[in-house]
N, C-alpha and C. Protein backbone atom coordinates (compact mmCIF):
# COMPACT_ATOMS: atom_id res chain seq x y z
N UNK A 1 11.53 -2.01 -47.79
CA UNK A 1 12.46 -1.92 -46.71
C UNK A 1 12.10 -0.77 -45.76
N UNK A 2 11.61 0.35 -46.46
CA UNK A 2 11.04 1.77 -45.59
C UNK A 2 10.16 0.97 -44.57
N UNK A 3 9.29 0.29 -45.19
CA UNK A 3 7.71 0.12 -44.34
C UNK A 3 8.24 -0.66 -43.52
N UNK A 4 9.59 -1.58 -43.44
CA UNK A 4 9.57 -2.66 -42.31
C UNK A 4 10.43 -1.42 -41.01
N UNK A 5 11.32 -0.56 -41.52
CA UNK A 5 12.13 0.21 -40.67
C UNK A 5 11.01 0.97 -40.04
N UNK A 6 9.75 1.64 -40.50
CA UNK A 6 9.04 2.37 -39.87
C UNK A 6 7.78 1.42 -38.70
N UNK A 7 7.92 0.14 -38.95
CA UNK A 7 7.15 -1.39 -38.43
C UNK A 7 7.62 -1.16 -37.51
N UNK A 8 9.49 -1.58 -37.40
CA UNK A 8 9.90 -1.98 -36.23
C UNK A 8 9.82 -0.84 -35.35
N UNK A 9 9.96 0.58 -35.46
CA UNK A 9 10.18 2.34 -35.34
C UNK A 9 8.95 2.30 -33.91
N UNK A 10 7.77 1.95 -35.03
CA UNK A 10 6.48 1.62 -34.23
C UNK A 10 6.56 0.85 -33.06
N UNK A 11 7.00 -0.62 -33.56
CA UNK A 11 7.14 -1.13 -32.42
C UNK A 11 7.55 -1.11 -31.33
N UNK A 12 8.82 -0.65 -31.56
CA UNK A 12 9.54 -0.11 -30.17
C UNK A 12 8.97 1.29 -29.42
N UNK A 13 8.27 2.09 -30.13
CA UNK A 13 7.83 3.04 -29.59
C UNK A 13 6.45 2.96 -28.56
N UNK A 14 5.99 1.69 -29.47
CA UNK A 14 4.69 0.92 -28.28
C UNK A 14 5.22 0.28 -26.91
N UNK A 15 6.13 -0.58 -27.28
CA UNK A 15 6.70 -1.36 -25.81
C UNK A 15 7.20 0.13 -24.91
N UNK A 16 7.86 0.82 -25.54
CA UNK A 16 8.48 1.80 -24.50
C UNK A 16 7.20 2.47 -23.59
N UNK A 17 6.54 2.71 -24.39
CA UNK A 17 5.25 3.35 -23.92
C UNK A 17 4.26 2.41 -22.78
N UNK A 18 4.36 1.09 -22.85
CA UNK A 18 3.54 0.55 -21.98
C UNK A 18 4.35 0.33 -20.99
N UNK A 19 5.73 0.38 -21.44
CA UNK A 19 6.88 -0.28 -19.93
C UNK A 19 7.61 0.79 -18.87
N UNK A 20 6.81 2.34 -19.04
CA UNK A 20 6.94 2.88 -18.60
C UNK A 20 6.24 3.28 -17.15
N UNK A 21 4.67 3.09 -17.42
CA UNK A 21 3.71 3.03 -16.54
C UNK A 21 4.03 1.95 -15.95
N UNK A 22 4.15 0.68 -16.19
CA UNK A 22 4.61 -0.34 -15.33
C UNK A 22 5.64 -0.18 -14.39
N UNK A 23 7.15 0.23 -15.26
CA UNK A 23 7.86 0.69 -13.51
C UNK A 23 7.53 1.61 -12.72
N UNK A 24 7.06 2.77 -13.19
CA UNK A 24 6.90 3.96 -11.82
C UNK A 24 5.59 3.07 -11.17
N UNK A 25 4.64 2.16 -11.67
CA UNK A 25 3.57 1.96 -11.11
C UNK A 25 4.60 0.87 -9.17
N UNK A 26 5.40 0.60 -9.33
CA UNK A 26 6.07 -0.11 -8.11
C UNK A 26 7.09 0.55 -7.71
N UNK A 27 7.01 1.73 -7.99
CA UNK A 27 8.05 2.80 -6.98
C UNK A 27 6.94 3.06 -6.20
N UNK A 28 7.89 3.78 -4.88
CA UNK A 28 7.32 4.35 -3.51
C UNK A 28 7.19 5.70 -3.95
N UNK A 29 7.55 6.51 -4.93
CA UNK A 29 7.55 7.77 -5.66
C UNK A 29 6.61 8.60 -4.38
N UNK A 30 4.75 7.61 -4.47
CA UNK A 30 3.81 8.05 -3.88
C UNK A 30 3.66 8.85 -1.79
N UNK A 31 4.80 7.88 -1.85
CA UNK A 31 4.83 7.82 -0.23
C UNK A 31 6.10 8.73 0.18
N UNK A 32 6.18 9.17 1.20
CA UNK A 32 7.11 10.15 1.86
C UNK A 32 7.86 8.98 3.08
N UNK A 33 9.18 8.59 2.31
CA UNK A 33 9.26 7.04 2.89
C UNK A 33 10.51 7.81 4.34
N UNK A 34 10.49 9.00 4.15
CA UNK A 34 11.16 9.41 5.51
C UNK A 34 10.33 10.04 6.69
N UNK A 35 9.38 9.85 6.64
CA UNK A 35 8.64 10.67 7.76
C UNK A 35 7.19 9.63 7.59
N UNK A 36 7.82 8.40 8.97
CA UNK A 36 6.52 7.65 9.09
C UNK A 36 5.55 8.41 10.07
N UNK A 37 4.54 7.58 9.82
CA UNK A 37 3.36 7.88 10.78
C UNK A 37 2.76 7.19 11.42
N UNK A 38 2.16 7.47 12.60
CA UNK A 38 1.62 6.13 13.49
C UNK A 38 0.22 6.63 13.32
N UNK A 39 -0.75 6.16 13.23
CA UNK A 39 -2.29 6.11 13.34
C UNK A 39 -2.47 5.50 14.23
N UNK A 40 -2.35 5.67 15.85
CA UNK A 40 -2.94 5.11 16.97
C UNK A 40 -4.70 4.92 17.52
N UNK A 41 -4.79 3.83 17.96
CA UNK A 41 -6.59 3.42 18.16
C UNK A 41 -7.47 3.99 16.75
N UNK A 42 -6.87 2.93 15.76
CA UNK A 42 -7.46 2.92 14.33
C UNK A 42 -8.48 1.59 14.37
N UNK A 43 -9.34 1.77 14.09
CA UNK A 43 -10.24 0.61 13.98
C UNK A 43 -10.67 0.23 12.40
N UNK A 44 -10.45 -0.97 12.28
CA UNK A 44 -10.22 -1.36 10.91
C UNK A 44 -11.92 -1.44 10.71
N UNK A 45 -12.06 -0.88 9.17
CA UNK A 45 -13.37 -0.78 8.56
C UNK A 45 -13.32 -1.72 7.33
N UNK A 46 -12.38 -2.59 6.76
CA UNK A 46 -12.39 -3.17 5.74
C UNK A 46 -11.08 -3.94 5.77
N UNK A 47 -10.70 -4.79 5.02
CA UNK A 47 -9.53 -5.22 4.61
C UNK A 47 -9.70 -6.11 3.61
N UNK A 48 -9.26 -6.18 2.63
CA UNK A 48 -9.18 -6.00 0.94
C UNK A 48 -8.04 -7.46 0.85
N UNK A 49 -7.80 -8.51 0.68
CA UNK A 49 -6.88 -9.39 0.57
C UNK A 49 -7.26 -9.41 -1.11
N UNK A 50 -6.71 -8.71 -1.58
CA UNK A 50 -6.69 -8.39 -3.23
C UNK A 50 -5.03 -7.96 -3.92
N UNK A 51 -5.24 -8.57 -5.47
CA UNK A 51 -4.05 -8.77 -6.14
C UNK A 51 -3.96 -6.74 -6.83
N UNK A 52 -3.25 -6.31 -6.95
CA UNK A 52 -1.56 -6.17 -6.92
C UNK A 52 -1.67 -5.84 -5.09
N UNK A 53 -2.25 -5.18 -4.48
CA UNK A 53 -1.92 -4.94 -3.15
C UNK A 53 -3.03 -4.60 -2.65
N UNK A 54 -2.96 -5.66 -1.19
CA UNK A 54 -3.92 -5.64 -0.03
C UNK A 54 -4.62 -3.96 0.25
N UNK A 55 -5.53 -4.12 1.03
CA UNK A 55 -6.01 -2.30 1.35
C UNK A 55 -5.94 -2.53 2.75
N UNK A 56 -6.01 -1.66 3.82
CA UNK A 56 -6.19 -1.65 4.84
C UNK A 56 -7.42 -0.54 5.29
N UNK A 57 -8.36 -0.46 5.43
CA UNK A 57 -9.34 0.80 5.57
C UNK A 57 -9.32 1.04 6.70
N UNK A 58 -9.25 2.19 7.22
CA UNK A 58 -9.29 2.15 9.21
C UNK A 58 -10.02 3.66 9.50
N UNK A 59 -10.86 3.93 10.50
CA UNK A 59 -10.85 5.17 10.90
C UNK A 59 -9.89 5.33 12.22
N UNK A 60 -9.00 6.40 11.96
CA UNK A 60 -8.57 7.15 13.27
C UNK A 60 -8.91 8.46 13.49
N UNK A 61 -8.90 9.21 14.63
CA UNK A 61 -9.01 10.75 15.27
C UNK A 61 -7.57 10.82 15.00
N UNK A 62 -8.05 12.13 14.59
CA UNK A 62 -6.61 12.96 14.70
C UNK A 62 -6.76 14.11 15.97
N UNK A 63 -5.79 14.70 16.00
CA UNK A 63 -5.60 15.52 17.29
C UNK A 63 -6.88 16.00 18.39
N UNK A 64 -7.91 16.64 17.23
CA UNK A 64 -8.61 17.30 18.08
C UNK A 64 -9.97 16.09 17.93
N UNK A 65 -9.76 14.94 17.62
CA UNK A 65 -11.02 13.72 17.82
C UNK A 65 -11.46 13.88 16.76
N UNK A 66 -11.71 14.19 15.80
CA UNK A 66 -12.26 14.03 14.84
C UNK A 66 -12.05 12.80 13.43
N UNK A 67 -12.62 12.14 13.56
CA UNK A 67 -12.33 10.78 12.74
C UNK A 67 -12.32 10.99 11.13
N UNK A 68 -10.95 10.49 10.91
CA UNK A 68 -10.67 11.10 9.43
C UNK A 68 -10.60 9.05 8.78
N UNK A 69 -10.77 9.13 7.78
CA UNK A 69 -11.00 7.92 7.16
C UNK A 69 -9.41 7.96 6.20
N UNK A 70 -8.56 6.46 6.45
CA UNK A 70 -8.08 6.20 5.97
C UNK A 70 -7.57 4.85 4.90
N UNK A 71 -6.87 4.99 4.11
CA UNK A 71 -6.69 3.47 3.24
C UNK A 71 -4.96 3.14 3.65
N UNK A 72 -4.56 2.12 3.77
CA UNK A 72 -3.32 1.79 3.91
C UNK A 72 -3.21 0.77 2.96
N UNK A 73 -2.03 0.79 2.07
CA UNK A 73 -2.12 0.14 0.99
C UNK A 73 -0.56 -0.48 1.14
N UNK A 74 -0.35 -1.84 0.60
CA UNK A 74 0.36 -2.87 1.52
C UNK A 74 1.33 -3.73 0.24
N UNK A 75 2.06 -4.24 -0.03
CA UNK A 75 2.75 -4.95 -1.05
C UNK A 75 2.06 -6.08 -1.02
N UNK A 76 1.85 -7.11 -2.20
CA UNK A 76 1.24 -8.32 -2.38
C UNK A 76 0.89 -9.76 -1.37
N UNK A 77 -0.10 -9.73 -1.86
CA UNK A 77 -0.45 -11.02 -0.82
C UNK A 77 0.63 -11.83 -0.27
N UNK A 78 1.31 -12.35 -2.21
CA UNK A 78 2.23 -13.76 -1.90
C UNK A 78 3.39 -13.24 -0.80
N UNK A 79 3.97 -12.42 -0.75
CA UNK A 79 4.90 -11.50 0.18
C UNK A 79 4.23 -11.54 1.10
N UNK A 80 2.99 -10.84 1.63
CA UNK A 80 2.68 -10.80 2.64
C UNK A 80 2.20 -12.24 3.32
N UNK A 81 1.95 -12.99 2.64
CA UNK A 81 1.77 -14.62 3.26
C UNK A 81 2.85 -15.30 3.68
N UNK A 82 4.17 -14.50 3.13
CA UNK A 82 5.26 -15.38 3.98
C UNK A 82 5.91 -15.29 4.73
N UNK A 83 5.31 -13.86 5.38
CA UNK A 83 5.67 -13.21 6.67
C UNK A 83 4.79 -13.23 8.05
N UNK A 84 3.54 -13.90 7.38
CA UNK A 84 2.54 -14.58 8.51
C UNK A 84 1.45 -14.07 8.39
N UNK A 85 0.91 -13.49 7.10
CA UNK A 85 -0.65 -12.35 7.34
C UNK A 85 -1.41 -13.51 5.99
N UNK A 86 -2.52 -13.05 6.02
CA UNK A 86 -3.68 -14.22 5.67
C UNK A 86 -4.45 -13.19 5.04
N UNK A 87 -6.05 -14.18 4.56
CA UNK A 87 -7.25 -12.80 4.26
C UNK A 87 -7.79 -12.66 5.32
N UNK A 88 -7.11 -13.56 6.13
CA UNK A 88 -8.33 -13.24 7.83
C UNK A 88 -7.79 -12.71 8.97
N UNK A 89 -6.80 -11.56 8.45
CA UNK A 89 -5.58 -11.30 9.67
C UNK A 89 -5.99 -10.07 10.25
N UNK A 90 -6.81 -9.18 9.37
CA UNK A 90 -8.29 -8.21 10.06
C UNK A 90 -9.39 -8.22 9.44
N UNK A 91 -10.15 -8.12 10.75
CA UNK A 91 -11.65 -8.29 10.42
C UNK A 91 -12.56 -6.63 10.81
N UNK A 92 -13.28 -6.13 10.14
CA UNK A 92 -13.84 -5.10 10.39
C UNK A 92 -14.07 -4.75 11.86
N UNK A 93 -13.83 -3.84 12.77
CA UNK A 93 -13.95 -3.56 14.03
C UNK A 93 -12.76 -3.92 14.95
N UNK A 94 -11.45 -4.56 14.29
CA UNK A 94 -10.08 -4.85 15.32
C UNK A 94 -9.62 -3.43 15.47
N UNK A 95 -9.38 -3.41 16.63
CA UNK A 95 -8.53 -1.89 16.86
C UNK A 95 -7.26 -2.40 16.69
N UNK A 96 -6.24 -1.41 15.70
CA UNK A 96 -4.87 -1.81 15.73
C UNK A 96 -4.24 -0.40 15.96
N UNK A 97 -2.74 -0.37 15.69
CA UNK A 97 -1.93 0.64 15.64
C UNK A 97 -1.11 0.70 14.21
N UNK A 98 -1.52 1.47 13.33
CA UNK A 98 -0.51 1.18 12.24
C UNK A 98 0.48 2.23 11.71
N UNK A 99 1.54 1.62 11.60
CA UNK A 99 2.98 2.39 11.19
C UNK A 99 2.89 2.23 9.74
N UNK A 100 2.96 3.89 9.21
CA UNK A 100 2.90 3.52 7.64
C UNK A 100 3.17 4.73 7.14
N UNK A 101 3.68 4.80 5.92
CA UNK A 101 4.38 6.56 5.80
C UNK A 101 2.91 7.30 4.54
N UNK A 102 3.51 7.95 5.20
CA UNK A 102 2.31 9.49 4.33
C UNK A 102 2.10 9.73 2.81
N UNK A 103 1.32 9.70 2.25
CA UNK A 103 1.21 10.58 0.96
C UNK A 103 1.89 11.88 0.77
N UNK A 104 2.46 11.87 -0.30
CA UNK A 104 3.14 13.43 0.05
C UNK A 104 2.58 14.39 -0.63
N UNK A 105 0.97 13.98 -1.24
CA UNK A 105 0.57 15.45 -1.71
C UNK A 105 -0.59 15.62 -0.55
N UNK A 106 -0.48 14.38 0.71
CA UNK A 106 -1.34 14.73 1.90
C UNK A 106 -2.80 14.24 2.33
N UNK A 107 -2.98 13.24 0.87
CA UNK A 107 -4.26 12.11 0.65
C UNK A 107 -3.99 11.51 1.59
N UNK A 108 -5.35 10.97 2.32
CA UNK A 108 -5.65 9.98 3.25
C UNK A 108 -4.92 8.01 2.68
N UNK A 109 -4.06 8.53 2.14
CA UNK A 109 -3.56 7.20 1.65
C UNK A 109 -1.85 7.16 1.84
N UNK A 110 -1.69 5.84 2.46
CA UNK A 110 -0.41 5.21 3.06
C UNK A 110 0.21 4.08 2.60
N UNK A 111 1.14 3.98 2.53
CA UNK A 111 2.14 2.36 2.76
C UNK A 111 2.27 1.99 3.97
N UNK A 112 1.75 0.74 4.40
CA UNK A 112 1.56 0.21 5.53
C UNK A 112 3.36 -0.46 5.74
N UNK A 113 3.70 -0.05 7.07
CA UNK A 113 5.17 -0.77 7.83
C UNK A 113 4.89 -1.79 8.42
N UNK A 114 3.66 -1.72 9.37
CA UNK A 114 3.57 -2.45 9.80
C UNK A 114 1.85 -2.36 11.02
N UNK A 115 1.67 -3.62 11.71
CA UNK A 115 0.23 -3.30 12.33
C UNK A 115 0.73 -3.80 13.73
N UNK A 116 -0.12 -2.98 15.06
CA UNK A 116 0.10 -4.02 16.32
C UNK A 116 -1.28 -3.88 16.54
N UNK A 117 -1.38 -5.23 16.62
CA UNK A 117 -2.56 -5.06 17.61
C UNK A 117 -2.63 -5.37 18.90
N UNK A 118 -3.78 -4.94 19.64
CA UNK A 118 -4.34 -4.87 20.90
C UNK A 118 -3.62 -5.66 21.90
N UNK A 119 -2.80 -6.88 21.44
CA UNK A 119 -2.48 -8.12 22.33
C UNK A 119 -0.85 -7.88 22.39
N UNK A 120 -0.45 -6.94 21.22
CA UNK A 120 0.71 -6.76 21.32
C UNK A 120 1.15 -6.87 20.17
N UNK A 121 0.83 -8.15 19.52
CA UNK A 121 1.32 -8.89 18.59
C UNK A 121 1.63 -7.99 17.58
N UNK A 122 2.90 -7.92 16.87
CA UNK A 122 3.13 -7.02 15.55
C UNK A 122 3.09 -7.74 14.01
N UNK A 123 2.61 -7.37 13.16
CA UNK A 123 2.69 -7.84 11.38
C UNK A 123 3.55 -6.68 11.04
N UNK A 124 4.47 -7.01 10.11
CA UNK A 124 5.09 -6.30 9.34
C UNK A 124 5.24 -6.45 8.14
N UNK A 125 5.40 -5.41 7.25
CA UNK A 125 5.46 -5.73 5.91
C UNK A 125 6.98 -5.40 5.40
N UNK A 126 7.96 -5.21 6.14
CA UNK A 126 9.13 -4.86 5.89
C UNK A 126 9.91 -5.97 5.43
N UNK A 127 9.23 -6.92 6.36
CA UNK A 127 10.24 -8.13 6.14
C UNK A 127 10.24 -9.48 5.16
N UNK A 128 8.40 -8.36 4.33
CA UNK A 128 8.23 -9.12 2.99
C UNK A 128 9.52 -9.06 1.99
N UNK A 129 9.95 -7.92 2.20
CA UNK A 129 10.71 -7.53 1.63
C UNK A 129 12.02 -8.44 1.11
């Protein structure tokens, strides 16, 4: 009877342990979701249509011109496909504008709000939501 009480003891102490990393892994914890940011005349260097979440790679200048390399990282495809974005919605060299909030320990890495590009046209990822 000991060995099955110390079985189950185990067991539950494994599930707790793996189902922990799983929720903080889909909190915004990472992002500073009150103080967005615009990355204006970003020119996309990559885009990643990959499972748990899209990438966005872009270089922009910051103040004084100097081109800092960034990743914008985006909620899931299936979400993002039913708000109108594809794997072919940027292609390396589109200049866009993207709204997306900050890292808060200050890494070149974001949650994407949203993209305009050049024609006007806006994608958003808010309204995957």
């Amino acid at each position: 009877m000991k060995m099955k009480a110390l079985t189950f003891i185990a067991l539950i102490v494994g599930v707790l342990a793996i189902c922990g990393p799983v929720f903080a892994h889909h909190g915004g914890a990472a992002y500073d979701m009150s103080k967005p940011l615009v990355l204006k005349d970003a020119v996309v260097t990559q885009f990643s249509w990959i499972n748990p979440h899209p990438l966005i790679k872009v270089d922009a200048k910051d103040d004084k011109g100097n081109v800092e390399h960034w990743v914008a990282e985006t909620t899931n495809p299936a979400m993002l496909n039913r708000v109108g974005w594809s794997r072919e919605t940027l292609k390396p060299g589109d200049q866009v504008i993207l709204w997306v909030n900050p890292n808060k320990v200050g890494a070149k890495i974001t949650f994407l709000q949203k993209v305009v590009f050049t024609d006007g046209k806006e994608l958003s990822t808010a309204k995957a939501f």
